[in-house]
C-alpha atoms as a PDB file:
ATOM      1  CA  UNK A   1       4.295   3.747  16.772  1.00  0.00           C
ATOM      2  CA  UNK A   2       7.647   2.690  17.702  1.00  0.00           C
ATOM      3  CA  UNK A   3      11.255   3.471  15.833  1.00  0.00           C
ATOM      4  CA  UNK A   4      12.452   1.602  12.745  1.00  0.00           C
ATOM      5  CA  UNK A   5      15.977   0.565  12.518  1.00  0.00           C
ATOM      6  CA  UNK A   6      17.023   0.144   9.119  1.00  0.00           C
ATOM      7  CA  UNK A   7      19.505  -2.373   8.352  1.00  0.00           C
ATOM      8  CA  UNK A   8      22.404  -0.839   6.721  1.00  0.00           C
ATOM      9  CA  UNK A   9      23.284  -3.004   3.871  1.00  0.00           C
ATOM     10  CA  UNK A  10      19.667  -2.335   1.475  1.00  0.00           C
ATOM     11  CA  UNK A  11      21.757  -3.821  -1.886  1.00  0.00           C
ATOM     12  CA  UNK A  12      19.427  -7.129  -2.210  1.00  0.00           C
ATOM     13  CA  UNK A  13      15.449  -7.409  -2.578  1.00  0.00           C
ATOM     14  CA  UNK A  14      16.144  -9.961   0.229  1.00  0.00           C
ATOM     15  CA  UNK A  15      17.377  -7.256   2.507  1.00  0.00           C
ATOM     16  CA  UNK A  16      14.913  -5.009   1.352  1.00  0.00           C
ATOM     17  CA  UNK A  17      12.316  -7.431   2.480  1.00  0.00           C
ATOM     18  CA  UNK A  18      13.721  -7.482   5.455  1.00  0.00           C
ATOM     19  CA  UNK A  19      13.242  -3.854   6.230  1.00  0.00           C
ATOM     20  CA  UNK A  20       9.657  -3.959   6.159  1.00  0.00           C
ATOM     21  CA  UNK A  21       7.964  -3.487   9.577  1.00  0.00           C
ATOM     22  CA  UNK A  22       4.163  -3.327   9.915  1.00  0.00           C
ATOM     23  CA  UNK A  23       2.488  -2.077  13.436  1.00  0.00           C
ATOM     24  CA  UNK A  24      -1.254  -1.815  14.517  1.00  0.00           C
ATOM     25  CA  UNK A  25      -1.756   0.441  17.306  1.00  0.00           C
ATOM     26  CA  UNK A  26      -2.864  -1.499  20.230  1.00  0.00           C
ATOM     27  CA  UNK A  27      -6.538  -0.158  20.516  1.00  0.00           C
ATOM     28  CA  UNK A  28      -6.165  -1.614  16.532  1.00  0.00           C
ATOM     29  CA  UNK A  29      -7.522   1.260  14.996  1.00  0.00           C
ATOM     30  CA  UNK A  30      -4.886   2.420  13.011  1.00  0.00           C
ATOM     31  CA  UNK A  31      -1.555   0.779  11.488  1.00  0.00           C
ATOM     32  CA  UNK A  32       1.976   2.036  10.299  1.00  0.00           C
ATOM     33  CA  UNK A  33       3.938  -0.032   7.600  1.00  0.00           C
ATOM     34  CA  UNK A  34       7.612   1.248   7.230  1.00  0.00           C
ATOM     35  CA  UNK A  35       9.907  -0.422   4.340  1.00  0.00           C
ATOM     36  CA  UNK A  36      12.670   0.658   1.845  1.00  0.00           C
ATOM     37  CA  UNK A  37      12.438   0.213  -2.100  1.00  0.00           C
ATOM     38  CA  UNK A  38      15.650   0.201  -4.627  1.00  0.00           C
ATOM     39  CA  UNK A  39      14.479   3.095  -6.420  1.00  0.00           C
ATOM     40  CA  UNK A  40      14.261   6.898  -5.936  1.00  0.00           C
ATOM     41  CA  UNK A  41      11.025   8.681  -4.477  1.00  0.00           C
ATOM     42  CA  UNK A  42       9.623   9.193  -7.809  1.00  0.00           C
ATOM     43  CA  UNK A  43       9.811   5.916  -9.301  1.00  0.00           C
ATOM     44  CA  UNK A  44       8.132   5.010  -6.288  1.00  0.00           C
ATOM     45  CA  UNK A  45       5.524   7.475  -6.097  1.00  0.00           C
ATOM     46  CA  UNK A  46       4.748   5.894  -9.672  1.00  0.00           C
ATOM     47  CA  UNK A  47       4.492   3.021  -8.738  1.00  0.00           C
ATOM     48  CA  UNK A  48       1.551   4.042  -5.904  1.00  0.00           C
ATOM     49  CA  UNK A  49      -0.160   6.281  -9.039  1.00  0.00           C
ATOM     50  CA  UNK A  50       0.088   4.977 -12.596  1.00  0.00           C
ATOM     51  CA  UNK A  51      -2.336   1.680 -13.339  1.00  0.00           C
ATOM     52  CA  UNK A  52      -0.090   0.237 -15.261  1.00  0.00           C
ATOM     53  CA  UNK A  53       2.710  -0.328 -12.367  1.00  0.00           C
ATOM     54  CA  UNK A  54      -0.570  -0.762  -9.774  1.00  0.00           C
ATOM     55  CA  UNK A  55      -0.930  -4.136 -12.184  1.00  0.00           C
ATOM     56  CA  UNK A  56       1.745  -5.364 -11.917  1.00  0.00           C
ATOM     57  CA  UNK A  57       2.295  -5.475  -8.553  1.00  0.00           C
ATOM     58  CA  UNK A  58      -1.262  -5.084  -6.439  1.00  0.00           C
ATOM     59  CA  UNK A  59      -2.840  -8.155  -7.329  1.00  0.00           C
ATOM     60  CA  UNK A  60       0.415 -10.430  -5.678  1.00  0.00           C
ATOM     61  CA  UNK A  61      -0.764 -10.094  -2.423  1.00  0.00           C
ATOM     62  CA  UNK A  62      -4.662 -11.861  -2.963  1.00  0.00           C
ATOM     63  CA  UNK A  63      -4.907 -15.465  -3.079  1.00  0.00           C
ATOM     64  CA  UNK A  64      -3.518 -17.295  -6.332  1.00  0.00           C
ATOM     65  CA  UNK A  65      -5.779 -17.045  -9.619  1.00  0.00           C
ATOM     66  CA  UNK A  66      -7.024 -13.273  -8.429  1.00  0.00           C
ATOM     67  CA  UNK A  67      -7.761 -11.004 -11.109  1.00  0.00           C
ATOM     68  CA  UNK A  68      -7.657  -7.151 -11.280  1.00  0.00           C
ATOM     69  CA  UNK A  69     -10.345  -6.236 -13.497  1.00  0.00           C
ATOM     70  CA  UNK A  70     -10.668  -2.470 -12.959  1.00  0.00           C
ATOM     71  CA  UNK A  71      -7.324  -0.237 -12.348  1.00  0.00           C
ATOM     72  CA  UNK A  72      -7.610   3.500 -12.433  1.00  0.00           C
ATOM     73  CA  UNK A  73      -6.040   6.752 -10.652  1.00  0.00           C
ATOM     74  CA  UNK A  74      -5.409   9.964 -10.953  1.00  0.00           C
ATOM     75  CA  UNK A  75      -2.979  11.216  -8.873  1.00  0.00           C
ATOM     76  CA  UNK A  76      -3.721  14.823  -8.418  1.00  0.00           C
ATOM     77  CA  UNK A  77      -5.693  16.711  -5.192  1.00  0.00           C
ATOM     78  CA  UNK A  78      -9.385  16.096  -5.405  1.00  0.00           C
ATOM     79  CA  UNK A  79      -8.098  13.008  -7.990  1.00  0.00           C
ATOM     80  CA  UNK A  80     -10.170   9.099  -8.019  1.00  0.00           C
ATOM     81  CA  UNK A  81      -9.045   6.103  -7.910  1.00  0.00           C
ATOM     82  CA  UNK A  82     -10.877   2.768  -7.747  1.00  0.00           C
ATOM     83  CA  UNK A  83      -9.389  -0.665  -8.351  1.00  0.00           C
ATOM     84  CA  UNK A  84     -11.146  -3.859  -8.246  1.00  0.00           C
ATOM     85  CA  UNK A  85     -10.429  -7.456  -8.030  1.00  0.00           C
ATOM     86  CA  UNK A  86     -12.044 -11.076  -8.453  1.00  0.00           C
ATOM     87  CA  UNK A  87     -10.830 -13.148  -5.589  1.00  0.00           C
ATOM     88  CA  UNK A  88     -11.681 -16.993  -5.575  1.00  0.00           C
ATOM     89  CA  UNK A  89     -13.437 -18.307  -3.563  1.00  0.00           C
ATOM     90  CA  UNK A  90     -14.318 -14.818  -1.960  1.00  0.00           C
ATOM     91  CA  UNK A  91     -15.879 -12.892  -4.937  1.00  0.00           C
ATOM     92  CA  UNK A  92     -15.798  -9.557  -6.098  1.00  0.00           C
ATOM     93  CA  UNK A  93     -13.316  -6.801  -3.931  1.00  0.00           C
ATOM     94  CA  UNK A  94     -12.974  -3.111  -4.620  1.00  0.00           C
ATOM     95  CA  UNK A  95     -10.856   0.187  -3.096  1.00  0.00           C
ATOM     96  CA  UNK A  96     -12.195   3.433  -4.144  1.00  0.00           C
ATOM     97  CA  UNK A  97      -9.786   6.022  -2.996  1.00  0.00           C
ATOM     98  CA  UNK A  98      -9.617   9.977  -3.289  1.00  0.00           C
ATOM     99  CA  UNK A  99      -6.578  11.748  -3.188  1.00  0.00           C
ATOM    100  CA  UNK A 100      -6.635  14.434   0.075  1.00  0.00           C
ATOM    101  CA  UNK A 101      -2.979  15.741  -0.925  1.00  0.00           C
ATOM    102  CA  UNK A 102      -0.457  15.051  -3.390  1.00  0.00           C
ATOM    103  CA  UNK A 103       3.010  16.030  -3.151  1.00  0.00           C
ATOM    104  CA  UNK A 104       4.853  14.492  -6.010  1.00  0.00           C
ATOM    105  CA  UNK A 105       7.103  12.771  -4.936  1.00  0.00           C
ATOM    106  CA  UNK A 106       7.616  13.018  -1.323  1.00  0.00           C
ATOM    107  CA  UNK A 107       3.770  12.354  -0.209  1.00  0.00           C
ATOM    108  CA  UNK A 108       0.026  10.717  -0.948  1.00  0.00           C
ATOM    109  CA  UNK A 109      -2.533  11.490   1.230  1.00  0.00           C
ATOM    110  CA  UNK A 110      -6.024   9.659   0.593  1.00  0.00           C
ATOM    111  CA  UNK A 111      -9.471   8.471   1.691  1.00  0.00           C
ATOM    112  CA  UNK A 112     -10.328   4.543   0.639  1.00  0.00           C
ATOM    113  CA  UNK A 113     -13.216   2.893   1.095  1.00  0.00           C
ATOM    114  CA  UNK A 114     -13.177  -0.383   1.167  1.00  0.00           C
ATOM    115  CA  UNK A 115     -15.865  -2.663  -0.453  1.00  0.00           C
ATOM    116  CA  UNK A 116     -16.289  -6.384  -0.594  1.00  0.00           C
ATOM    117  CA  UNK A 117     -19.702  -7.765  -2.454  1.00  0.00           C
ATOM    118  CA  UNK A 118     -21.239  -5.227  -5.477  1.00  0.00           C
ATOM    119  CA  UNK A 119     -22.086  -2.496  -3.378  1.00  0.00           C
ATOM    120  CA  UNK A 120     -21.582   1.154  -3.278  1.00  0.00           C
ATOM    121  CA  UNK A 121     -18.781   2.341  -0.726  1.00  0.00           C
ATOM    122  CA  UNK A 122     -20.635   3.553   2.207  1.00  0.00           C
ATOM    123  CA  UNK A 123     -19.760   4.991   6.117  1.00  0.00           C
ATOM    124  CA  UNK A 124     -16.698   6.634   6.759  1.00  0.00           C
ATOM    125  CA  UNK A 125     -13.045   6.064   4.766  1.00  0.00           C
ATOM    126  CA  UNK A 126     -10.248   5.003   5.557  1.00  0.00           C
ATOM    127  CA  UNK A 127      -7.459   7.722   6.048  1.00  0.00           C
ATOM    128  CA  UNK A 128      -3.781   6.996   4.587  1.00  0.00           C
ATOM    129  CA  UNK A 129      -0.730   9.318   4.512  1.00  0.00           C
ATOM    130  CA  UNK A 130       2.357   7.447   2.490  1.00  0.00           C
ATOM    131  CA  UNK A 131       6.021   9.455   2.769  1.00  0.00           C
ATOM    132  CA  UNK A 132       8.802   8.431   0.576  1.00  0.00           C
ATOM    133  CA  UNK A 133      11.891   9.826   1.886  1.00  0.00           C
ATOM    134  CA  UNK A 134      15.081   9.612  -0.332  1.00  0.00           C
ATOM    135  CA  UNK A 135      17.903   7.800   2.046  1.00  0.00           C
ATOM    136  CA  UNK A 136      20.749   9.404  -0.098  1.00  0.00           C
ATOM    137  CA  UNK A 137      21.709   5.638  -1.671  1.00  0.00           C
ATOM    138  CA  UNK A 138      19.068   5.520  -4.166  1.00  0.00           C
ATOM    139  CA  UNK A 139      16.718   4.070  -2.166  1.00  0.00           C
ATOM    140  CA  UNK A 140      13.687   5.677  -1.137  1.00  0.00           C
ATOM    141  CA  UNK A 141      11.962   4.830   2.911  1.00  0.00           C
ATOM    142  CA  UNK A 142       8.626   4.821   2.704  1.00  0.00           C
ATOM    143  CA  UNK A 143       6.114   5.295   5.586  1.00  0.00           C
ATOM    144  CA  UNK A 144       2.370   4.211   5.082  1.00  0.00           C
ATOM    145  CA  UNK A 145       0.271   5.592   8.282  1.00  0.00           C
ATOM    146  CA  UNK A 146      -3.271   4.258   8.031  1.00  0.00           C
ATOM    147  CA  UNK A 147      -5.885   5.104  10.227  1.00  0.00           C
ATOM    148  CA  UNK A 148      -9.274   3.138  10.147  1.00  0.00           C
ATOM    149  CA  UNK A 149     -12.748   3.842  11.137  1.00  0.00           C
ATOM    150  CA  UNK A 150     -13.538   0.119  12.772  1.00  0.00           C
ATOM    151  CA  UNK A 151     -10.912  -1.092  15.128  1.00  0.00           C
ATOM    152  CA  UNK A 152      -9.287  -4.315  13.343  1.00  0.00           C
ATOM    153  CA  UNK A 153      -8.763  -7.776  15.250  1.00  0.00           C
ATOM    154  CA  UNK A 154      -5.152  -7.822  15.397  1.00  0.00           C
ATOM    155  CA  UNK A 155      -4.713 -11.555  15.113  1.00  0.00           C
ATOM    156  CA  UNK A 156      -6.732 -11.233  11.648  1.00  0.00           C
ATOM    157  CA  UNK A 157      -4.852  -7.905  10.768  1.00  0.00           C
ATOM    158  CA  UNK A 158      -1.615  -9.518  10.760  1.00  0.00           C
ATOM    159  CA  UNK A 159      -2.936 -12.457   9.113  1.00  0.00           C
ATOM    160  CA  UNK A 160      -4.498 -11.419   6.307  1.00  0.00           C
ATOM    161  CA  UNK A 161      -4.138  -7.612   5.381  1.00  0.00           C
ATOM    162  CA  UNK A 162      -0.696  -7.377   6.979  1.00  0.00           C
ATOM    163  CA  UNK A 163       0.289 -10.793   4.714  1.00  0.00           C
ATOM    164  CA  UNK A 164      -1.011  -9.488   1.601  1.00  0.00           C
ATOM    165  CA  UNK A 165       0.043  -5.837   1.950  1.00  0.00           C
ATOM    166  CA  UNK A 166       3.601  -7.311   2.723  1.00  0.00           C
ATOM    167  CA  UNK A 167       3.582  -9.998  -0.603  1.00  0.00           C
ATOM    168  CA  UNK A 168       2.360  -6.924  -3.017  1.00  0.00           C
ATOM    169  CA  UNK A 169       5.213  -4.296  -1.644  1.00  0.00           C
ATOM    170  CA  UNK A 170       8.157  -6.856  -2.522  1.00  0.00           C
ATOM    171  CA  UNK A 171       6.527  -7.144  -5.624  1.00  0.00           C
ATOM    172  CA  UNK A 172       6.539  -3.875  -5.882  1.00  0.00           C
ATOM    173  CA  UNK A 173      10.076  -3.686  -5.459  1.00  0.00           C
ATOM    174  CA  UNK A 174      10.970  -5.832  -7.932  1.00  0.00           C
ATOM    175  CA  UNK A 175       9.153  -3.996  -9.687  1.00  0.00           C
ATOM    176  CA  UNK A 176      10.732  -0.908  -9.635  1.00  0.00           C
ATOM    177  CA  UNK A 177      14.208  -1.978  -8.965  1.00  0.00           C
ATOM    178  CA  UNK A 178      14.803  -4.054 -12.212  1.00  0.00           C
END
């Protein structure tokens, strides 16, 4: 993955939005998503953890009228978490996670598995490592490296997970910057 510049003036969502920077590898099996919040590591790590922030802020990146019917985490090594979704139009969605690591509040490590339909997760997860480094204004950098057992098309990556994973972090941030 390449370097991130981050711009220097982080005061607005608007800039905020700006930092975020989202890179498949080129073989496509694996992806990095770098961005900056306005608020310290922990409210952030929070935000990642507790259902009631996950709420607020997961469901803005599905398609309008989307409804999270199941929320639940807990954020501790060896910890579940499992959140699912009604999505028009495309039906039922689910992520059942378990935490690998937790390092409140500098790092989440986790295996998803990612489930669209009724079904049981099945085959092999998903592995995700998110950092949130303090950058000494109040702001916290955080660095989501996800590695995935299927390459991904990058033409649909960037249309569709890469959209909605970049629409639910700025709601995130207002979120935790208000």
């Amino acid at each position: 993955m390449t370097e991130h510049t981050i711009p220097s003036d982080l005061s607005t969502l608007d800039a905020r939005r700006g930092s975020a920077r989202i890179e498949l590898s080129p073989d496509g099996s694996s992806y990095e998503c770098v961005r900056v919040f306005g608020a310290g590591p922990e409210r952030i790590f929070r935000a990642f953890t507790d259902p009631d922030d996950l709420r607020v802020w997961f469901p803005s990146g599905a398609p309008p009228g989307s409804e999270m019917t199941v929320c639940e985490s807990d954020p501790v090594e060896d910890g579940r978490y499992h959140y699912a979704m009604m999505i028009p139009e495309f039906g039922p969605m689910a992520w059942y996670g378990t935490y690998t690591g937790v390092d409140r509040p500098n790092r989440l490590d986790a295996n998803e598995w990612f489930v669209m339909g009724e079904s049981d997760p099945t085959g092999p997860p998903t592995s995700q490592t998110l950092t949130f480094e303090p950058t000494g204004d109040g702001f916290t950098l955080m660095t989501m490296r996800v590695d995935m057992p299927e390459p991904e098309d990058p033409e649909t990556f960037m249309e569709q997970s890469a959209a909605g994973l970049t629409s639910s972090l700025a709601a995130m941030d207002e979120l935790v910057s208000s």
